[in-house]
Protein backbone atom coordinates (compact mmCIF):
# COMPACT_ATOMS: atom_id res chain seq x y z
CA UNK A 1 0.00 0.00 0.00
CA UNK A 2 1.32 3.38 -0.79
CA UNK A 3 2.63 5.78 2.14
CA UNK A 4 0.44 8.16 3.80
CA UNK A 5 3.10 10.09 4.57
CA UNK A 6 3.52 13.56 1.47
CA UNK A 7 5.93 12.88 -1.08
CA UNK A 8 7.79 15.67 -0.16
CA UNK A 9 8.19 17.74 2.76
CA UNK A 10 5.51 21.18 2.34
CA UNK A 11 6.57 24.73 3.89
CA UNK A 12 5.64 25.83 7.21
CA UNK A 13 1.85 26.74 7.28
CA UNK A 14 1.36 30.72 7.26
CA UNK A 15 0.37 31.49 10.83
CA UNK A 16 -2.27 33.89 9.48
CA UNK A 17 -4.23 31.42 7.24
CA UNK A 18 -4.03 28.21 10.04
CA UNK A 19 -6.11 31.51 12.29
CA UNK A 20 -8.54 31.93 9.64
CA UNK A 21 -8.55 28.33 9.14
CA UNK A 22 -9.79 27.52 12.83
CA UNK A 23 -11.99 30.45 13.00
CA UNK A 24 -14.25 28.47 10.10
CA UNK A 25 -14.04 25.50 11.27
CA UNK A 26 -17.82 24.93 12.23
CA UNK A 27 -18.93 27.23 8.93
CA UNK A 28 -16.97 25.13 6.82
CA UNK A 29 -18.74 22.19 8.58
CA UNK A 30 -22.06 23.34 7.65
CA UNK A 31 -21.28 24.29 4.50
CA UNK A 32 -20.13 20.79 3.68
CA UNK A 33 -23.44 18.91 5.37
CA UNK A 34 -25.83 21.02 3.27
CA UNK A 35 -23.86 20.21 -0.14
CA UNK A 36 -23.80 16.92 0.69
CA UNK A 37 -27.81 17.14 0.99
CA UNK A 38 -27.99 18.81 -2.12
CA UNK A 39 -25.11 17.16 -4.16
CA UNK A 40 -25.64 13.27 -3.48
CA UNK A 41 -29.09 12.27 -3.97
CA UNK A 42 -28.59 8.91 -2.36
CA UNK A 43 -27.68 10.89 1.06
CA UNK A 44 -31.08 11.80 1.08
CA UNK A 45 -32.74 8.90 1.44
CA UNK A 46 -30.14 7.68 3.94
CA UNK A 47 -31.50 6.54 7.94
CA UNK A 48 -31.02 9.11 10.66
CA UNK A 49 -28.16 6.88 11.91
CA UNK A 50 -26.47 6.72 8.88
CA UNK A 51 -26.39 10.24 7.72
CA UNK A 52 -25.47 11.09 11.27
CA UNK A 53 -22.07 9.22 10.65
CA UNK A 54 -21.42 10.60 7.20
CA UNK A 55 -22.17 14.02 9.08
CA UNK A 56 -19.61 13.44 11.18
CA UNK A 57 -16.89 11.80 9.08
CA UNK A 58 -17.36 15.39 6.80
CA UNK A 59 -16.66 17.52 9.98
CA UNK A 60 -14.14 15.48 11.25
CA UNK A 61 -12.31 15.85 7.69
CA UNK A 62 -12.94 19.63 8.22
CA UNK A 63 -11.23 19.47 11.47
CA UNK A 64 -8.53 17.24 10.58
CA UNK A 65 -7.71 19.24 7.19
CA UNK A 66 -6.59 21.97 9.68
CA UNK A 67 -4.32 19.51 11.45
CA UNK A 68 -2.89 18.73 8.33
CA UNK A 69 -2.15 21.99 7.15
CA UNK A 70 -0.32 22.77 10.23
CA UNK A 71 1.64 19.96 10.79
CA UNK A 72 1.43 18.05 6.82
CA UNK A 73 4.29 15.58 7.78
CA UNK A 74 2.33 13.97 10.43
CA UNK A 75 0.15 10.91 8.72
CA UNK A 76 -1.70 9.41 11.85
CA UNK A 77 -4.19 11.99 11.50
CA UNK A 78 -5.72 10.18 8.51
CA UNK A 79 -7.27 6.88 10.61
CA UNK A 80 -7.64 8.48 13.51
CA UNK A 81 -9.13 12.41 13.47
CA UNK A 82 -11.40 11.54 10.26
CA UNK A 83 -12.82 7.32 10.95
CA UNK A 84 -12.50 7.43 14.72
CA UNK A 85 -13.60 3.90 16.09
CA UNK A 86 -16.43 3.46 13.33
CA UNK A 87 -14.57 2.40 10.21
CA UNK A 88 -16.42 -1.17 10.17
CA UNK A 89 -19.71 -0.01 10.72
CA UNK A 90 -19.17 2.51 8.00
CA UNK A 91 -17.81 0.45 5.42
CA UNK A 92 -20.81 -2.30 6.42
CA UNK A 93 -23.03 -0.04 5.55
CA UNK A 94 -21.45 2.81 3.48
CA UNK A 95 -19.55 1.72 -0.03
CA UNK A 96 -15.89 2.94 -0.48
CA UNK A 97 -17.46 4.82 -4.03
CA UNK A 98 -19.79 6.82 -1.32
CA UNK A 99 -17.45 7.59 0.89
CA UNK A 100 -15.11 9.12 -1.74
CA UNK A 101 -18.08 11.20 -3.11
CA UNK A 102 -18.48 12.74 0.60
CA UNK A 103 -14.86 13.04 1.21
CA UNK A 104 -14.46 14.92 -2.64
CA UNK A 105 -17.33 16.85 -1.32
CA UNK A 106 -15.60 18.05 1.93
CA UNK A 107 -12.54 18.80 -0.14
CA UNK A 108 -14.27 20.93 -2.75
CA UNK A 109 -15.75 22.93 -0.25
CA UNK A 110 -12.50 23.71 1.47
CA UNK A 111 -10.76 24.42 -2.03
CA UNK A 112 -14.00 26.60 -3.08
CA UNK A 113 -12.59 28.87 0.01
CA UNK A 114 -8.94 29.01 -0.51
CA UNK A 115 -9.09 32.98 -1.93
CA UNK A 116 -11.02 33.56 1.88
CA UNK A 117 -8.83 31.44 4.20
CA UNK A 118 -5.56 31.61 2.40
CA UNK A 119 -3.26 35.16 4.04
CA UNK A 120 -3.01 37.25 0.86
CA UNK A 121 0.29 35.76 -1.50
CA UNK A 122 -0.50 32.28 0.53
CA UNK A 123 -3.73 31.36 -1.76
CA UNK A 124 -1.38 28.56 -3.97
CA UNK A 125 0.33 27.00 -1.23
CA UNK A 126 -3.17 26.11 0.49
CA UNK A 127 -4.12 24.74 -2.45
CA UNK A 128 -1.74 22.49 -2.61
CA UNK A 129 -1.90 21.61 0.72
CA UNK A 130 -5.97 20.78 0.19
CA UNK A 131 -4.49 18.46 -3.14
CA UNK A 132 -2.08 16.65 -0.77
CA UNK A 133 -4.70 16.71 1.91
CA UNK A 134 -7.38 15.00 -0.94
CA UNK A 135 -4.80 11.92 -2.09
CA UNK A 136 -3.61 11.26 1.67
CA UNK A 137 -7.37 11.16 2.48
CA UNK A 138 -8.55 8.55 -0.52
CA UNK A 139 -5.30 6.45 0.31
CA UNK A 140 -6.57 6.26 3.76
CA UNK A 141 -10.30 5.86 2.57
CA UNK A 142 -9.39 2.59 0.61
CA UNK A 143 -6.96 1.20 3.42
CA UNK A 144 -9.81 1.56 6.10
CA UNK A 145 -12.11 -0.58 3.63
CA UNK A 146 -9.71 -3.23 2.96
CA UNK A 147 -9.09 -3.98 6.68
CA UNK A 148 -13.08 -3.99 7.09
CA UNK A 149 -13.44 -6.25 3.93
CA UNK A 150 -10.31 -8.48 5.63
CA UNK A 151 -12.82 -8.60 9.02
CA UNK A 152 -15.87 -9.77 6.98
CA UNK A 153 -13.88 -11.98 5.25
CA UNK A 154 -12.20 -13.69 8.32
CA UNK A 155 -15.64 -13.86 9.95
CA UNK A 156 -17.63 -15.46 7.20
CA UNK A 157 -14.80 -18.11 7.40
CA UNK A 158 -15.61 -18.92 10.85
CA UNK A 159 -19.21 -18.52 10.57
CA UNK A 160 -18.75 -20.91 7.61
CA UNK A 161 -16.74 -23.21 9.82
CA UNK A 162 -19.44 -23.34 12.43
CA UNK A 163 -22.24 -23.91 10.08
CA UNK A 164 -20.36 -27.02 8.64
CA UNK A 165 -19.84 -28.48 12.28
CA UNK A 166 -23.36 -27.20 13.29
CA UNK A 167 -25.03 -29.77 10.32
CA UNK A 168 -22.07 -32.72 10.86
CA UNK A 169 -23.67 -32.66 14.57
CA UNK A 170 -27.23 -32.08 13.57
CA UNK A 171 -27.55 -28.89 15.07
CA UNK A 172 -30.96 -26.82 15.33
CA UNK A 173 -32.09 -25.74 12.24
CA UNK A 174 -33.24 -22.81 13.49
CA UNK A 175 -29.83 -21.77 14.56
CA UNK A 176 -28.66 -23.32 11.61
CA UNK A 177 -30.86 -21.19 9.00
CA UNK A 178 -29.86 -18.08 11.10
CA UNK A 179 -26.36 -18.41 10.32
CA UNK A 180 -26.94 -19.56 6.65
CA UNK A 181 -28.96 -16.69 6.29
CA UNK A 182 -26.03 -14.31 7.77
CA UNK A 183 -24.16 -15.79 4.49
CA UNK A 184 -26.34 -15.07 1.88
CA UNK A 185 -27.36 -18.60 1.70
CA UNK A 186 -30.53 -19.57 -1.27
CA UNK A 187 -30.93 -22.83 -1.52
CA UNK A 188 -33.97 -24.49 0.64
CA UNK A 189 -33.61 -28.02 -0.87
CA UNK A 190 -31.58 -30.73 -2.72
CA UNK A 191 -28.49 -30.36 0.07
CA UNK A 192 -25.76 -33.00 -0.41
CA UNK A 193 -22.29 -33.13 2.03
CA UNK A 194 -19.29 -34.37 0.36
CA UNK A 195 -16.13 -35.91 2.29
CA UNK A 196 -12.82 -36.81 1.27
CA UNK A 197 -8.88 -35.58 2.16
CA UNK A 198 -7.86 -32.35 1.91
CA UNK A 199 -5.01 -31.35 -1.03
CA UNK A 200 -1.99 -30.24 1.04
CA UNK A 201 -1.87 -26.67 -0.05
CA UNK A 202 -5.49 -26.61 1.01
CA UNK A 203 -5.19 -22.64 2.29
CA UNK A 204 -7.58 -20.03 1.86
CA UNK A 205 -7.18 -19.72 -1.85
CA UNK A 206 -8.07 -22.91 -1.91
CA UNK A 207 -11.21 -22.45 0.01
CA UNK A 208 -12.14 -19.46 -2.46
CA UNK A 209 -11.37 -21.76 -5.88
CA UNK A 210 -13.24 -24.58 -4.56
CA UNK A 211 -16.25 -22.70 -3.54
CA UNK A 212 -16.14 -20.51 -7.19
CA UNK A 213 -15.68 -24.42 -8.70
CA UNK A 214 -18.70 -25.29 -6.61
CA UNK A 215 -21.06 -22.32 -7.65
CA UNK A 216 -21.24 -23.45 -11.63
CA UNK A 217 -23.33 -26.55 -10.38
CA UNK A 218 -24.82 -26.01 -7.10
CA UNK A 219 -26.66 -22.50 -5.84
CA UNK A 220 -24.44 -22.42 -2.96
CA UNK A 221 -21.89 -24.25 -1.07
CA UNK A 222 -20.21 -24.47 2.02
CA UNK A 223 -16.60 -25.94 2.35
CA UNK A 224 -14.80 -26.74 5.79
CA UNK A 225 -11.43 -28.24 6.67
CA UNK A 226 -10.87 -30.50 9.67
CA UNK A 227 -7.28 -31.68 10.29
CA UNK A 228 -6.68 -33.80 6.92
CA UNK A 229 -10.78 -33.89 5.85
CA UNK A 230 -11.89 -31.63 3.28
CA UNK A 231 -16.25 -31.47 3.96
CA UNK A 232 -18.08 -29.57 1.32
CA UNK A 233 -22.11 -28.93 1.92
CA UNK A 234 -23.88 -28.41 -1.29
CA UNK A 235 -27.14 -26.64 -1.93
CA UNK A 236 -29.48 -26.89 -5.10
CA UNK A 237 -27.30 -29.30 -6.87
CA UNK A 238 -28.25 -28.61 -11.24
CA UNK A 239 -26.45 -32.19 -12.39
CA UNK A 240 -25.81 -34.51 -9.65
CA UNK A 241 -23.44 -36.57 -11.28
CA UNK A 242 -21.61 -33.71 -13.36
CA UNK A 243 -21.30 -31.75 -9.97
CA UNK A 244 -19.82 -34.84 -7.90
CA UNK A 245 -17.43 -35.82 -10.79
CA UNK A 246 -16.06 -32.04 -10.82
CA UNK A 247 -15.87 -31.00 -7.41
CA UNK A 248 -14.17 -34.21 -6.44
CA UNK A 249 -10.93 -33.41 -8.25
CA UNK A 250 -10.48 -30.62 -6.40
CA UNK A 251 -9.97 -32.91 -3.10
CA UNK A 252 -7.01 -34.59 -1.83
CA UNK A 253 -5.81 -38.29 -2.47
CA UNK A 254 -8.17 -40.77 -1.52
CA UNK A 255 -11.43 -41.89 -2.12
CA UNK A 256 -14.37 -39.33 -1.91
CA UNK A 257 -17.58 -39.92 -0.76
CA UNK A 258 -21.25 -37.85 -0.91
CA UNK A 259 -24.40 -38.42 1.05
CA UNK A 260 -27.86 -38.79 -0.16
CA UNK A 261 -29.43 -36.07 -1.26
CA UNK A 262 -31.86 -34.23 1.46
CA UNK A 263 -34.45 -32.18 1.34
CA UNK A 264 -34.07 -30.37 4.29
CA UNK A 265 -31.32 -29.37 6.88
CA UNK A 266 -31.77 -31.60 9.34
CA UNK A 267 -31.39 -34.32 6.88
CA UNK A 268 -28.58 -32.80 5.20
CA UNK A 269 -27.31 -33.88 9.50
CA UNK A 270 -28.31 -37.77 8.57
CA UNK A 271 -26.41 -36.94 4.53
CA UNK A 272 -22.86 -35.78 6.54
CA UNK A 273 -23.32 -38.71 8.75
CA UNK A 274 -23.83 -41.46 5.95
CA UNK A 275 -20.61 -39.65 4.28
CA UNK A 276 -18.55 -40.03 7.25
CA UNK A 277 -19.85 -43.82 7.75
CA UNK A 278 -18.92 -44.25 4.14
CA UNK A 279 -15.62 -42.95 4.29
CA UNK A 280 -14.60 -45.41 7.00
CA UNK A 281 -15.66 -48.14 5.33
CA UNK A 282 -14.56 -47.29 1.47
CA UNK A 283 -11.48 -49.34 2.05
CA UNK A 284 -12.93 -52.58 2.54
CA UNK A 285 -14.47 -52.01 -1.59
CA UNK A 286 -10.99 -50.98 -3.36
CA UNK A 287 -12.54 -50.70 -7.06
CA UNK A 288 -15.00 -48.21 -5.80
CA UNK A 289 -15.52 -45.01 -7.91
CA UNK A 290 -14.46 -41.20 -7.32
CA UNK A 291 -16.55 -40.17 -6.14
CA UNK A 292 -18.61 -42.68 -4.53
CA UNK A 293 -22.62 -42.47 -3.36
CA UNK A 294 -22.57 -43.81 0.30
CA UNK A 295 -25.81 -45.27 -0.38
CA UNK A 296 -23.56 -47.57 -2.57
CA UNK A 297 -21.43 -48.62 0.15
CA UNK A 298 -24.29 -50.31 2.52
CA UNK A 299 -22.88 -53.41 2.83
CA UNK A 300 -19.29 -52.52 3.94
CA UNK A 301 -21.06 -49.82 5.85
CA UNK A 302 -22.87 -52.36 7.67
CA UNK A 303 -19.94 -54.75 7.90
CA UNK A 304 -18.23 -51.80 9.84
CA UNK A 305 -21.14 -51.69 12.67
CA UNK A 306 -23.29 -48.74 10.89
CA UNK A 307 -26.57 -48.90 11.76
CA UNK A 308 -28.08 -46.44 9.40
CA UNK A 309 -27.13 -48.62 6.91
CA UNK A 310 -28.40 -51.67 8.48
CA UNK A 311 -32.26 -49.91 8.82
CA UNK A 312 -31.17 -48.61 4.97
CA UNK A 313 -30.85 -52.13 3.47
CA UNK A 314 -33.85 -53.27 5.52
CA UNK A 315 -36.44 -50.51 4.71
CA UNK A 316 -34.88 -49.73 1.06
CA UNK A 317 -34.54 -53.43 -0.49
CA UNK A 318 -35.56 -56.39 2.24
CA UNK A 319 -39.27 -54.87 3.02
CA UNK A 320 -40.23 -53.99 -0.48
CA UNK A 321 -39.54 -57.40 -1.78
CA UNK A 322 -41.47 -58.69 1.35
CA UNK A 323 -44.61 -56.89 0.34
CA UNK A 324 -44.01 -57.77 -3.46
CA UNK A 325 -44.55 -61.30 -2.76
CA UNK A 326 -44.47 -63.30 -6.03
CA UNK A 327 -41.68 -65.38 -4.71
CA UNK A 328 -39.41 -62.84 -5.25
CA UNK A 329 -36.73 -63.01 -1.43
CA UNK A 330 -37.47 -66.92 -2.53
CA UNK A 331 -36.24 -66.68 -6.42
CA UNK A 332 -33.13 -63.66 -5.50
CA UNK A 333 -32.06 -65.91 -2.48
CA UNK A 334 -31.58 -68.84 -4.81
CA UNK A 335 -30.73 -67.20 -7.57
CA UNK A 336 -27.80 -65.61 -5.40
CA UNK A 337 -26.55 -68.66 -3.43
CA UNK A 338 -26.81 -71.10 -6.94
CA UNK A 339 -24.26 -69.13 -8.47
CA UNK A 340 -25.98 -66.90 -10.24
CA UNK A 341 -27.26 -69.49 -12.53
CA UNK A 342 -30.58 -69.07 -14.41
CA UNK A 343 -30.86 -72.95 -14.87
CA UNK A 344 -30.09 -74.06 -11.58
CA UNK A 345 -32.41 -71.36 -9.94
CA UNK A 346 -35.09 -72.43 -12.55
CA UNK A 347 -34.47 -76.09 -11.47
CA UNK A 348 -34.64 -75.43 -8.04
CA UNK A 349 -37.80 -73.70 -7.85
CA UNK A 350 -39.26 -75.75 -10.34
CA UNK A 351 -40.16 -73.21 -12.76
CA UNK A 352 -39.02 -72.45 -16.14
CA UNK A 353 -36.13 -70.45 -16.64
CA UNK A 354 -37.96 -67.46 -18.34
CA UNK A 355 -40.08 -66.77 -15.06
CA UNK A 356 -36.38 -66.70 -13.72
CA UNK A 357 -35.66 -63.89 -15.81
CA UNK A 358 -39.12 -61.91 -14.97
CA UNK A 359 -38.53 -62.61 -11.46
CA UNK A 360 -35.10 -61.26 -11.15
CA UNK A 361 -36.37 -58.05 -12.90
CA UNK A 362 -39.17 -57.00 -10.72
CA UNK A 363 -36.36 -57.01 -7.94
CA UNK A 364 -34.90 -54.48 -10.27
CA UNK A 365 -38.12 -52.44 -10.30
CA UNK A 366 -38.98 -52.85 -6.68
CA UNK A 367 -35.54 -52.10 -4.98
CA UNK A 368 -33.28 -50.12 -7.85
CA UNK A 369 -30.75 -52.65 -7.68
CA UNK A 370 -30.26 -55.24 -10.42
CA UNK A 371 -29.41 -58.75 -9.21
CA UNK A 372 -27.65 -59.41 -13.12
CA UNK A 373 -24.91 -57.31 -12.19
CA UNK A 374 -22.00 -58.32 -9.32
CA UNK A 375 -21.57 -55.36 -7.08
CA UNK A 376 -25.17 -54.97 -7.17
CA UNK A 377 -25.76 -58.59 -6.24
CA UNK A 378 -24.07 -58.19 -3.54
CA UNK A 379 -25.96 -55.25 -2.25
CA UNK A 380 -29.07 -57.42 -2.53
CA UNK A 381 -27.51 -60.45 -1.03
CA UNK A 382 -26.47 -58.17 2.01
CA UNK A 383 -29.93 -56.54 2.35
CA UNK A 384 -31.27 -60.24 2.66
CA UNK A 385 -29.19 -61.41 5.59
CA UNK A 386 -29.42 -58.26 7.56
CA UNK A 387 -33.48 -58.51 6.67
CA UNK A 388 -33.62 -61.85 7.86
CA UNK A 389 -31.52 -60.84 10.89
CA UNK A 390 -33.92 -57.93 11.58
CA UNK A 391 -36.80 -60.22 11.51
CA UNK A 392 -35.35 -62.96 13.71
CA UNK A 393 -34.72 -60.69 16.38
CA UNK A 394 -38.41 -59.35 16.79
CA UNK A 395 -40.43 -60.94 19.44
């Protein structure tokens, strides 16, 4: 950032003008609040409290012009005599291009008064002290704003941070749609939490790539980094499987796993924890894709002590073929422990082969998973023992 200090050292300030100077102090003051009223039509429609600050940062720039002048090689003046203790609520609610406009304002009408104020022969020399005055001012202006657009930038990190540990613990989603809300979150539906490792340089460039990445297929997303886990939250996915393919490059090494898709926050809670449960237990399928749906890893889910899972497979595959009836748990569990063999399941059932065929693909319409194919076989053959398990162990 460029020095505040002046490039070069100005003369002396003519004892004469600095008197007339602090003699018109509070004139100059009013002079400037009733251009601004006149001069910037968006003033006008400012709040009380608003305009009251803006009053205040013009007479304050009155007052500290006459600092300046007699003493132009001191720069702490800038910071402190003209934005006090309110640059952050200013530049929350003011924009840097307004706050120029004032501060030209409060300039122009101390320039517009140099032939009154200046001692006669001095008229040039306060000009150029104003000019000075007017650059140290916008340098100033735009350094006050960047250290209040650093301070909402560092907090929407951590409120970001919170929000992803608020819906990894299933956190009130009133509290939860508070804090969105303080974010500029959209989306209502379609949420979907994503899990993997986090790239090494994973810094806060990072952060701000992945989360541009993330906005050309979702409405709006969330990312958060805990020790080596990168967790990115989703909302109003476009193309499901475009958006997983292309935000999972942008993780670490390692497999990468996303929850179901939820309609609502607090199941976006039950989406982070079926993530989680599927990254543990991703290792125990290594041919599994990147990404990978943790719906897809039920069994090895289960086999790892996950209970979701377990009530998954039961409610999403074993009790649907139940109520389908038609033989179907009889013709998938022989089908599955014959070998997969169309013959052999047709001979032990004692039906022709065909109704085999028909058979094995109303389990495909009923449950979504097609017994004809291995890795989905084996989701079916799981869903079977932990059905049968489930049912045992009722009274």
């Amino acid at each position: 950032m460029p020095s505040l200090k002046p490039a070069k050292q100005s003369a002396p300030s003519n004892a004469q003008t600095l008197a007339r100077l602090r003699a018109t102090i509070g004139v100059l003051s009013t002079t400037t609040t009733k251009q601004l009223d006149v001069s910037l039509p968006w003033y006008r429609r400012l709040g009380a409290e608003e305009r009251s600050a803006l009053g205040l940062l013009a007479q304050n720039g009155i007052a500290s012009f006459v600092s300046y002048y007699e003493k132009p090689s001191s720069p702490a003046w800038v910071l402190t005599d003209i934005f006090g203790n309110a640059p952050t609520e200013l530049a929350s609610s003011i924009s840097l291009q307004k706050a120029l406009q004032v501060i030209r304002i409060v300039v122009q009408v101390v320039e517009d008064q140099v032939p009154e104020l200046a001692a006669p022969g001095e008229e040039a020399v306060l000009r150029e002290a104003v000019l000075r005055y007017a650059r140290e001012v916008a340098f100033a202006a735009a350094d006050v704003y960047a250290r209040a657009a650093e301070s909402r930038g560092a907090w929407d990190t951590r409120l970001e941070s919170l929000i992803v540990d608020a819906i990894l613990r299933g956190e009130n989603t009133d509290v939860l749609r508070s804090r969105i809300a303080a974010l500029g979150w959209k989306s209502k539906d379609r949420f979907t939490v994503m899990i993997g490792s986090a790239p090494e340089s994973a810094g806060q460039g990072f952060v701000n790539d992945l989360r541009r990445a993330a906005s050309r297929h979702a409405e709006d997303a969330l990312v958060g980094i805990q020790g080596d886990r990168l967790i990115v939250v989703l909302g109003g996915l476009h193309d499901q499987e475009t958006a997983y393919l292309r935000i999972s490059e942008l993780f670490g090494a390692g497999p990468v796993v996303y929850g179901p898709e939820a309609a609502t926050l607090v199941d976006a809670s039950y989406s982070a924890r079926a993530a989680f449960a599927g990254l543990a237990a991703v290792r125990a399928w290594p041919q599994a894709p990147r990404p990978v749906a943790a719906n897809d890893l039920w069994p090895e889910r289960v086999m790892n002590g996950d209970d979701d899972a377990r009530r998954a497979l039961v409610r999403g595959i074993y009790r649907p073929l139940l109520a389908a009836s038609n033989g179907l748990v009889e013709t998938l569990s022989a089908y599955l422990s014959l070998g997969h063999s169309l013959e052999a399941t047709a001979r032990e059932l004692f039906v022709h082969a065909n109704t085999v065929r028909y058979r094995l693909r109303r389990v495909t319409d009923v449950t979504g998973w097609d017994p004809l194919l291995p890795r989905e076989a084996f989701v079916l053959q799981t869903a079977l023992a932990v059905g049968r398990l489930a049912q045992a162990a009722k009274p």
